[in-house]
C-alpha atoms as a PDB file:
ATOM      1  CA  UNK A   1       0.000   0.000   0.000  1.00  0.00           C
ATOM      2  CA  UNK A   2       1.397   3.552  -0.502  1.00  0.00           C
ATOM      3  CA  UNK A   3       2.582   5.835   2.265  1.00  0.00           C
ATOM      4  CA  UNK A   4       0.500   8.785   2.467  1.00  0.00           C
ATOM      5  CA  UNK A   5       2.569  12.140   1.601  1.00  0.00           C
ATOM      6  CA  UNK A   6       1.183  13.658   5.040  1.00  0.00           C
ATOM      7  CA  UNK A   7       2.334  10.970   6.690  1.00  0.00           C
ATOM      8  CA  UNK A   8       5.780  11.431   5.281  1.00  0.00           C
ATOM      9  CA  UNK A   9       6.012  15.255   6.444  1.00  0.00           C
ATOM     10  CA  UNK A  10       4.410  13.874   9.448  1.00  0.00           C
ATOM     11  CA  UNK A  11       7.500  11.770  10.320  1.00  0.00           C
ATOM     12  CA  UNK A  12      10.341  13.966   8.789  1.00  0.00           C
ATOM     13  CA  UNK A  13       8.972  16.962  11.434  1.00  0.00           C
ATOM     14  CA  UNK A  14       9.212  14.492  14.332  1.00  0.00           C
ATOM     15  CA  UNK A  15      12.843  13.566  13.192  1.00  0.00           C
ATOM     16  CA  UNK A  16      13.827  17.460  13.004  1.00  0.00           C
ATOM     17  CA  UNK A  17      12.546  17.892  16.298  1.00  0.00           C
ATOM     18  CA  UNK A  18      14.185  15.256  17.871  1.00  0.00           C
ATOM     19  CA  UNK A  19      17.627  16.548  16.417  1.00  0.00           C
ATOM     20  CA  UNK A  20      17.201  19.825  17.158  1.00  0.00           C
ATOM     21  CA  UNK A  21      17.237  18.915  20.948  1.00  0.00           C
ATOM     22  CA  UNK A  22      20.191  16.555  20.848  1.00  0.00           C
ATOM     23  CA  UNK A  23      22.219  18.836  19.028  1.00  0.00           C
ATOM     24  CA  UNK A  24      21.514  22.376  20.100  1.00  0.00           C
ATOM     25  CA  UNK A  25      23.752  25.730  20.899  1.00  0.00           C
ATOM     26  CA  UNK A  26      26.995  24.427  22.730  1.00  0.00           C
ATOM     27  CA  UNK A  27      27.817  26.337  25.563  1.00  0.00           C
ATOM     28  CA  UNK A  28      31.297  27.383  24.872  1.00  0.00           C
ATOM     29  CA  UNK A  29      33.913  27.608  28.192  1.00  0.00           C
ATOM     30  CA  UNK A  30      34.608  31.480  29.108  1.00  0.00           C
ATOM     31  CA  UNK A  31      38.603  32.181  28.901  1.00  0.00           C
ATOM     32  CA  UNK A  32      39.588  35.106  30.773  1.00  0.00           C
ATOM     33  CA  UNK A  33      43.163  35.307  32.785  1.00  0.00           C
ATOM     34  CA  UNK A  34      45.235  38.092  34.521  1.00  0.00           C
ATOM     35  CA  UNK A  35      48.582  39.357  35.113  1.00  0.00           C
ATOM     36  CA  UNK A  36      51.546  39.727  37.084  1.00  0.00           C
ATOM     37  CA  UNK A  37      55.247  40.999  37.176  1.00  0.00           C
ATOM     38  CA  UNK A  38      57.322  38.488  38.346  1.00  0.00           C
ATOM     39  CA  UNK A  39      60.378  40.400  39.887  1.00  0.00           C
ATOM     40  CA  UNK A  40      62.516  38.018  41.343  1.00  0.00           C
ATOM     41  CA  UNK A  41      65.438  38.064  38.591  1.00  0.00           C
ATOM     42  CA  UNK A  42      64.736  41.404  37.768  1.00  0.00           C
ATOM     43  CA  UNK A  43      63.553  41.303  34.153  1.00  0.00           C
ATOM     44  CA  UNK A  44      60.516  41.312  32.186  1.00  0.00           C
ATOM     45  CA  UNK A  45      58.965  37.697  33.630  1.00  0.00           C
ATOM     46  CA  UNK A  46      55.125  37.703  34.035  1.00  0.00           C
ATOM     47  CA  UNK A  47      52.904  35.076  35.267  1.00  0.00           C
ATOM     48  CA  UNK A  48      49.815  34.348  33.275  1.00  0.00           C
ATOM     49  CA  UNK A  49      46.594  33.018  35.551  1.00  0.00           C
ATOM     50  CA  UNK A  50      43.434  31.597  34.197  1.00  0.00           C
ATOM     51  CA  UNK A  51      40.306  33.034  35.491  1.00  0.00           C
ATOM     52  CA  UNK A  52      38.685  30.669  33.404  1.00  0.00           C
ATOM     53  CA  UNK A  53      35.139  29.702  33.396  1.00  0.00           C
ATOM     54  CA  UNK A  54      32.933  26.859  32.045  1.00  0.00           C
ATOM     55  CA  UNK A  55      29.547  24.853  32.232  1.00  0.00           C
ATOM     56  CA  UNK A  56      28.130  23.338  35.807  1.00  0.00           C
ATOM     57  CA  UNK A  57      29.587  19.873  36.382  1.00  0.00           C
ATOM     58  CA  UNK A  58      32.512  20.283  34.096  1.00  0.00           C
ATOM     59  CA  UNK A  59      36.157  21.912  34.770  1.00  0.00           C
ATOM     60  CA  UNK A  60      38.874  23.460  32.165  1.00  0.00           C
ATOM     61  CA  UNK A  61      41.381  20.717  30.730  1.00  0.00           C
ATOM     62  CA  UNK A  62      43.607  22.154  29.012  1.00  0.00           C
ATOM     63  CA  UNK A  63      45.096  25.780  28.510  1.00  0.00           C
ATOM     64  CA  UNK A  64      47.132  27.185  25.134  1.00  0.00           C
ATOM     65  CA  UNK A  65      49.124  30.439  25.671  1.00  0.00           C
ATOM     66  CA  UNK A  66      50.315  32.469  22.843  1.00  0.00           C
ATOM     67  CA  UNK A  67      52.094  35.944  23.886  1.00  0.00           C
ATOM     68  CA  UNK A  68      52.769  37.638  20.457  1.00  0.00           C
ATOM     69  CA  UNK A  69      56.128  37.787  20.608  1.00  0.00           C
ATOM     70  CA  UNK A  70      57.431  35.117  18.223  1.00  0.00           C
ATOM     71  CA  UNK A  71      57.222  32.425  20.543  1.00  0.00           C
ATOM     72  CA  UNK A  72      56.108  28.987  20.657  1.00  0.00           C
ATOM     73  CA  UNK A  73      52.681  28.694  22.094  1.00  0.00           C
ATOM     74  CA  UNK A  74      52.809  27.318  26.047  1.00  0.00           C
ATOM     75  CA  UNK A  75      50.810  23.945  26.796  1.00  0.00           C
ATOM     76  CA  UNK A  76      49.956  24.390  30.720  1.00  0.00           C
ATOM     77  CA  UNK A  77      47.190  23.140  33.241  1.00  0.00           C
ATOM     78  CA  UNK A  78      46.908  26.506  34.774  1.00  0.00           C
ATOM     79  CA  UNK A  79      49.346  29.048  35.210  1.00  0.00           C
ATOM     80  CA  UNK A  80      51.952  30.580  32.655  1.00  0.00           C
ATOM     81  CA  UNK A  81      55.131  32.227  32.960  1.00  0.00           C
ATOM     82  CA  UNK A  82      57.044  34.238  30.229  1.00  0.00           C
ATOM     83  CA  UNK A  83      59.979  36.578  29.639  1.00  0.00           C
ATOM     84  CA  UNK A  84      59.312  39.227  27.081  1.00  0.00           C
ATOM     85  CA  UNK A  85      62.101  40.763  25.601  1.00  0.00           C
ATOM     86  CA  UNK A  86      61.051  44.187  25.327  1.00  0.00           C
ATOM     87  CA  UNK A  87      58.716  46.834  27.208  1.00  0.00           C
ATOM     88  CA  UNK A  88      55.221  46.950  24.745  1.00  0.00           C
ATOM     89  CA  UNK A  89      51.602  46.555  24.541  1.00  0.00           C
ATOM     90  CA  UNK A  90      51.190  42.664  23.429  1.00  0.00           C
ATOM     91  CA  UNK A  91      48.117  40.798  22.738  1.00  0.00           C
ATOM     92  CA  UNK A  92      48.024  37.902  24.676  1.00  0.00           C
ATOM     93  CA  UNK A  93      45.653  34.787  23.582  1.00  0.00           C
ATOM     94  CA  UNK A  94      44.342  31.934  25.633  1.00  0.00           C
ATOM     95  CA  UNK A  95      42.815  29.250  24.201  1.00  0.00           C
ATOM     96  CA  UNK A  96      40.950  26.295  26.669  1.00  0.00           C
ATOM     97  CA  UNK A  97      39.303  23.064  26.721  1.00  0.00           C
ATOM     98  CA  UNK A  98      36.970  21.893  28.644  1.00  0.00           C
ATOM     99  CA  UNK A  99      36.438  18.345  30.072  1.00  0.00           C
ATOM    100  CA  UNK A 100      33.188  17.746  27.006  1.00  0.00           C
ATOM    101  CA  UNK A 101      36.196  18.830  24.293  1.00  0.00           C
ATOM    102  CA  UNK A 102      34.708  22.606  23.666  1.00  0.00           C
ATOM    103  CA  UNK A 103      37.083  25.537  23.882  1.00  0.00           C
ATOM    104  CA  UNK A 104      36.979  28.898  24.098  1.00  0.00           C
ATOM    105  CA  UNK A 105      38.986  31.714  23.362  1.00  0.00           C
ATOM    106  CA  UNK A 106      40.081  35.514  24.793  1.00  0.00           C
ATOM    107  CA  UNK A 107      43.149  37.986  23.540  1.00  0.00           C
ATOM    108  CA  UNK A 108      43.988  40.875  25.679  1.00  0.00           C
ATOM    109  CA  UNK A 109      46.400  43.865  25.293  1.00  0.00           C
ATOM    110  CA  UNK A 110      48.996  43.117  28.281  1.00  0.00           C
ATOM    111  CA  UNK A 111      51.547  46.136  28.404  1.00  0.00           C
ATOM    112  CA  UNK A 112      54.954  44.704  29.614  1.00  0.00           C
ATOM    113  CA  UNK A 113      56.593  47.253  31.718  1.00  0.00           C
ATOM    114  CA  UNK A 114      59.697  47.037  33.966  1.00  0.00           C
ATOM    115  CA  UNK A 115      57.442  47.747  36.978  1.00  0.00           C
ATOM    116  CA  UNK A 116      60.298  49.338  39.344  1.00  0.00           C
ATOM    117  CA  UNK A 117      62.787  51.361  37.003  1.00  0.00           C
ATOM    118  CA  UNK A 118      65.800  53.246  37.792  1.00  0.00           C
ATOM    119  CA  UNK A 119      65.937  56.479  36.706  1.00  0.00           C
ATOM    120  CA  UNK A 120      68.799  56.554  33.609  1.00  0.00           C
ATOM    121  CA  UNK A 121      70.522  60.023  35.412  1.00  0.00           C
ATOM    122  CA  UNK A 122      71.991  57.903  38.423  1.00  0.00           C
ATOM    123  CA  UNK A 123      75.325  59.465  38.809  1.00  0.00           C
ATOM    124  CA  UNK A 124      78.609  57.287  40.278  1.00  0.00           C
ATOM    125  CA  UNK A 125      80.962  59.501  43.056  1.00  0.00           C
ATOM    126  CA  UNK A 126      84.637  57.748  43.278  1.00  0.00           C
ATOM    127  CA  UNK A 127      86.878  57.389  46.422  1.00  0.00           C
ATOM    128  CA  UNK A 128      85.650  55.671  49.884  1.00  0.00           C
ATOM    129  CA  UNK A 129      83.111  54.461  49.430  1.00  0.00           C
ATOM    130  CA  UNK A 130      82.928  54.137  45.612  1.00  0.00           C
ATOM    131  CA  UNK A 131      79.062  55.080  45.812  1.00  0.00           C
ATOM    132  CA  UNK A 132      75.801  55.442  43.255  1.00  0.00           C
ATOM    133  CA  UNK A 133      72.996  57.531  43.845  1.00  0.00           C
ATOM    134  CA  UNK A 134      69.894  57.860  41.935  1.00  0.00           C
ATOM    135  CA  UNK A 135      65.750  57.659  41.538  1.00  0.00           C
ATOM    136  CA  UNK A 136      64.163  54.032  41.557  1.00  0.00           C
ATOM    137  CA  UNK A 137      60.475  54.200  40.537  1.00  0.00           C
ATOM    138  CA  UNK A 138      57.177  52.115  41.018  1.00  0.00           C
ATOM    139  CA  UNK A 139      55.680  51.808  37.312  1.00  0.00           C
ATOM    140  CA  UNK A 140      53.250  49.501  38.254  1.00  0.00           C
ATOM    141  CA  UNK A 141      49.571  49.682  39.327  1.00  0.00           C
ATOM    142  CA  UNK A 142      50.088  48.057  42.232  1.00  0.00           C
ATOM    143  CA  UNK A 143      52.485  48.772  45.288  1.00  0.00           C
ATOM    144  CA  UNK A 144      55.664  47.068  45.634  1.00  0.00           C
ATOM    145  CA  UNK A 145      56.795  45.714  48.948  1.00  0.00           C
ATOM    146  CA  UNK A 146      60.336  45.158  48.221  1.00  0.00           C
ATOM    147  CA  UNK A 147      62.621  46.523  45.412  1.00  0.00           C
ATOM    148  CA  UNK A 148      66.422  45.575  45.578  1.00  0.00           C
ATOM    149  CA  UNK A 149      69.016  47.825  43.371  1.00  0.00           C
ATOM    150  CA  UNK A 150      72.267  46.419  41.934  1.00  0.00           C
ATOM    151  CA  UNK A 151      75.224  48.330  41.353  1.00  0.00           C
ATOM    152  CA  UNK A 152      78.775  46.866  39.839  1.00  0.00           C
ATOM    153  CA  UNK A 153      82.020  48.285  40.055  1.00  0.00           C
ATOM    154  CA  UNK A 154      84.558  48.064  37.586  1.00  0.00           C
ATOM    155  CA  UNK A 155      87.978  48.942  36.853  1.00  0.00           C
ATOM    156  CA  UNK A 156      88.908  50.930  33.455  1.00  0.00           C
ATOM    157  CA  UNK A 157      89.689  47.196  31.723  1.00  0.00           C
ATOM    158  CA  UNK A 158      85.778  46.446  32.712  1.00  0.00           C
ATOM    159  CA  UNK A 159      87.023  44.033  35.449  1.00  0.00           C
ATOM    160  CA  UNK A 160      84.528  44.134  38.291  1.00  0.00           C
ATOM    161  CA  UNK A 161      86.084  44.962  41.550  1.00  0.00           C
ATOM    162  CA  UNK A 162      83.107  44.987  43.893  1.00  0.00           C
ATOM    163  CA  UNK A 163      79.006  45.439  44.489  1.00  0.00           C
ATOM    164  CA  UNK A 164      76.571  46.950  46.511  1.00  0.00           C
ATOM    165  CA  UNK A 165      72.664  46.508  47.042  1.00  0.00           C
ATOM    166  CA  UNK A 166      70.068  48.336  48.499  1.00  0.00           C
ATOM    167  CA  UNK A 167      66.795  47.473  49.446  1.00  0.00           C
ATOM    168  CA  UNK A 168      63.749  49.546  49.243  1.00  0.00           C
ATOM    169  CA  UNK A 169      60.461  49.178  50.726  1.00  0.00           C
ATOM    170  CA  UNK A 170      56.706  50.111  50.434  1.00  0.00           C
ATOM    171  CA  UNK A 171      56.954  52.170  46.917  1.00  0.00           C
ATOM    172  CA  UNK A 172      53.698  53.290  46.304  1.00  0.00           C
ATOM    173  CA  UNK A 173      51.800  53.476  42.339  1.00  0.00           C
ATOM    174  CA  UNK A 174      54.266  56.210  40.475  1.00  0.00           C
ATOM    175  CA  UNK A 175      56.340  56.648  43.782  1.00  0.00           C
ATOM    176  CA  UNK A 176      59.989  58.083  43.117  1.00  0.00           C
ATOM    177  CA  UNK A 177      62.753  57.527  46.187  1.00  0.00           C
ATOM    178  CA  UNK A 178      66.628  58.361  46.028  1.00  0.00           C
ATOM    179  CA  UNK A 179      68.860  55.573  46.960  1.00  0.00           C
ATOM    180  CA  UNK A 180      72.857  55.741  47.320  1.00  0.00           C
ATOM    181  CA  UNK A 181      74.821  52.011  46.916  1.00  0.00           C
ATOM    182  CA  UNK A 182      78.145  51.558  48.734  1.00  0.00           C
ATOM    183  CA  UNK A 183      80.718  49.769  46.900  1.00  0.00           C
ATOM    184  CA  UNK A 184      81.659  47.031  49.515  1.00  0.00           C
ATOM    185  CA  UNK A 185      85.146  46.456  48.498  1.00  0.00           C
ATOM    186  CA  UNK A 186      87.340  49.555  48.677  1.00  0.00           C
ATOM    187  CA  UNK A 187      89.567  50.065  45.692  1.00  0.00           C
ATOM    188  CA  UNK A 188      91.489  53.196  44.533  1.00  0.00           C
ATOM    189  CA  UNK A 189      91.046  51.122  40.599  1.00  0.00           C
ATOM    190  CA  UNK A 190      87.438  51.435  40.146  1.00  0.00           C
ATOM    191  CA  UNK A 191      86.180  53.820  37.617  1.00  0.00           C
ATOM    192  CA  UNK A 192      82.739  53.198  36.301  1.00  0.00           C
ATOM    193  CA  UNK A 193      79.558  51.534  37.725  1.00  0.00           C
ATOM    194  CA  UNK A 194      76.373  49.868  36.072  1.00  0.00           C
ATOM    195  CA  UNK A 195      72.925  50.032  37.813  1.00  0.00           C
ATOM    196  CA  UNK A 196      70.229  47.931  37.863  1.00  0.00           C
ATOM    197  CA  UNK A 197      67.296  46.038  39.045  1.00  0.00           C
ATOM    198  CA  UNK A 198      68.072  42.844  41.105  1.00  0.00           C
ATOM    199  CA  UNK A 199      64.661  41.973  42.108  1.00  0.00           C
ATOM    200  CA  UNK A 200      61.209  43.314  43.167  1.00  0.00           C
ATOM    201  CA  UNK A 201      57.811  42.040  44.705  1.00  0.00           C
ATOM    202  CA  UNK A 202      54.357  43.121  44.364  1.00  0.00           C
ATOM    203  CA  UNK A 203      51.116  42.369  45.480  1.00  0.00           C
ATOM    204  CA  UNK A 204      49.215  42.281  42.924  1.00  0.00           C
ATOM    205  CA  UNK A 205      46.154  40.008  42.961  1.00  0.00           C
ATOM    206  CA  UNK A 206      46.126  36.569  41.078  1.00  0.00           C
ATOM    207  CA  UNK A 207      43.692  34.427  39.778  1.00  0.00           C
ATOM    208  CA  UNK A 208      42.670  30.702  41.278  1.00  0.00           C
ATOM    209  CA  UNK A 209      41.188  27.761  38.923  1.00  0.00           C
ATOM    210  CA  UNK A 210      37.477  28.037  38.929  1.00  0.00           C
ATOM    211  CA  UNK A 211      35.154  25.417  38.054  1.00  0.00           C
ATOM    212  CA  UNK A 212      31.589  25.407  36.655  1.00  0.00           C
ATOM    213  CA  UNK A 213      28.234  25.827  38.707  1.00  0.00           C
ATOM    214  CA  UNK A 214      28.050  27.064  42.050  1.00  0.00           C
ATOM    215  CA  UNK A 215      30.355  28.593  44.743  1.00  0.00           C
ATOM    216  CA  UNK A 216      29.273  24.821  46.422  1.00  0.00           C
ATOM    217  CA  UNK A 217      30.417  23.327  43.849  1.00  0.00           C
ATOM    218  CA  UNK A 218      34.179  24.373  43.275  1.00  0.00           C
END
């Protein structure tokens, strides 16, 4: 006997319908991160943390870092860390998956500053002590608890005869404070001086791994 067309459309609708609800919108994992300085050799090292977000009952898998500066993307479970090789704005990408196999995707402009700085018109006074003075300066938008200056003596050959640290506490967002280094080793032979940062520490706030649903749920 032949199949009515009716009951043809009837069937096809019911199929459509049933598809439609087993493969609907995919709720895509939200990737979001922030930043931080990471001061402890003194150059331009950041740590990356996901803030990352996605559906109840699942949890991020995977994380991809890219950091737009001709380098290798960074496989990690959570947090990154990277020296740039240059103060700029960069746009950062972070790619994650999800425990279902979805991912999702953010790029932010991250602008890599040397967050304490020493002023370039430090000035070196020979005899005893050998001593530096100059400005150190908080660049950052956060305080810094601790910066440590470097200075190196050397002789006319650019043999280094002694050093000299000073440590520097509580700098405040765009604070400027004079500092003077002692050259520990007396020697009538030194003649010239470099300056720099040795290390610094902030407080500025991180992220933690968040997973989906509730606060009761994480």
């Amino acid at each position: 006997m032949k199949r009515s067309s009716g009951a043809s459309f009837f069937g096809v609708a019911i199929l459509a319908l049933s598809l439609s609800g087993c493969f609907g919108p995919v709720t895509r994992p939200v990737a979001d991160f922030v930043w931080c300085p990471d001061g402890s050799s003194g150059e331009l090292d950041y740590w990356f943390t996901s803030t990352s977000t996605t559906v109840p009952n699942h949890w991020i898998e995977s994380l991809r870092w890219e950091f737009d500066d001709g380098s290798p993307p960074l496989e990690t479970a959570w947090d990154a860390h990277h020296r740039f090789d240059e103060e700029r704005i960069y746009h950062v990408t972070l790619t994650v998956r999800d425990d279902r196999g979805v991912s999702g995707t953010v790029t932010k402009e991250v602008p890599i500053v040397m967050a304490a700085f020493v002023h370039p018109g430090w000035q070196l006074t020979l005899g005893w002590p050998a001593r530096v003075t100059g400005i150190v300066q908080n660049r950052l938008d956060e305080r810094l608890d601790v910066v440590v200056v470097k200075a190196k003596f050397y002789d006319a050959d650019g043999v280094r005869l002694s050093d000299g640290t000073v440590e520097i506490t509580d700098l405040e967002l765009g604070e400027k404070v004079e500092f003077s280094i002692d050259a520990v080793e007396y020697s009538t032979r030194i003649f010239h001086a470099t300056v720099a940062i040795d290390s610094f520490y902030s407080e500025c706030p991180h992220g933690w791994p968040v997973f989906g649903g509730d606060e009761t749920d994480r």
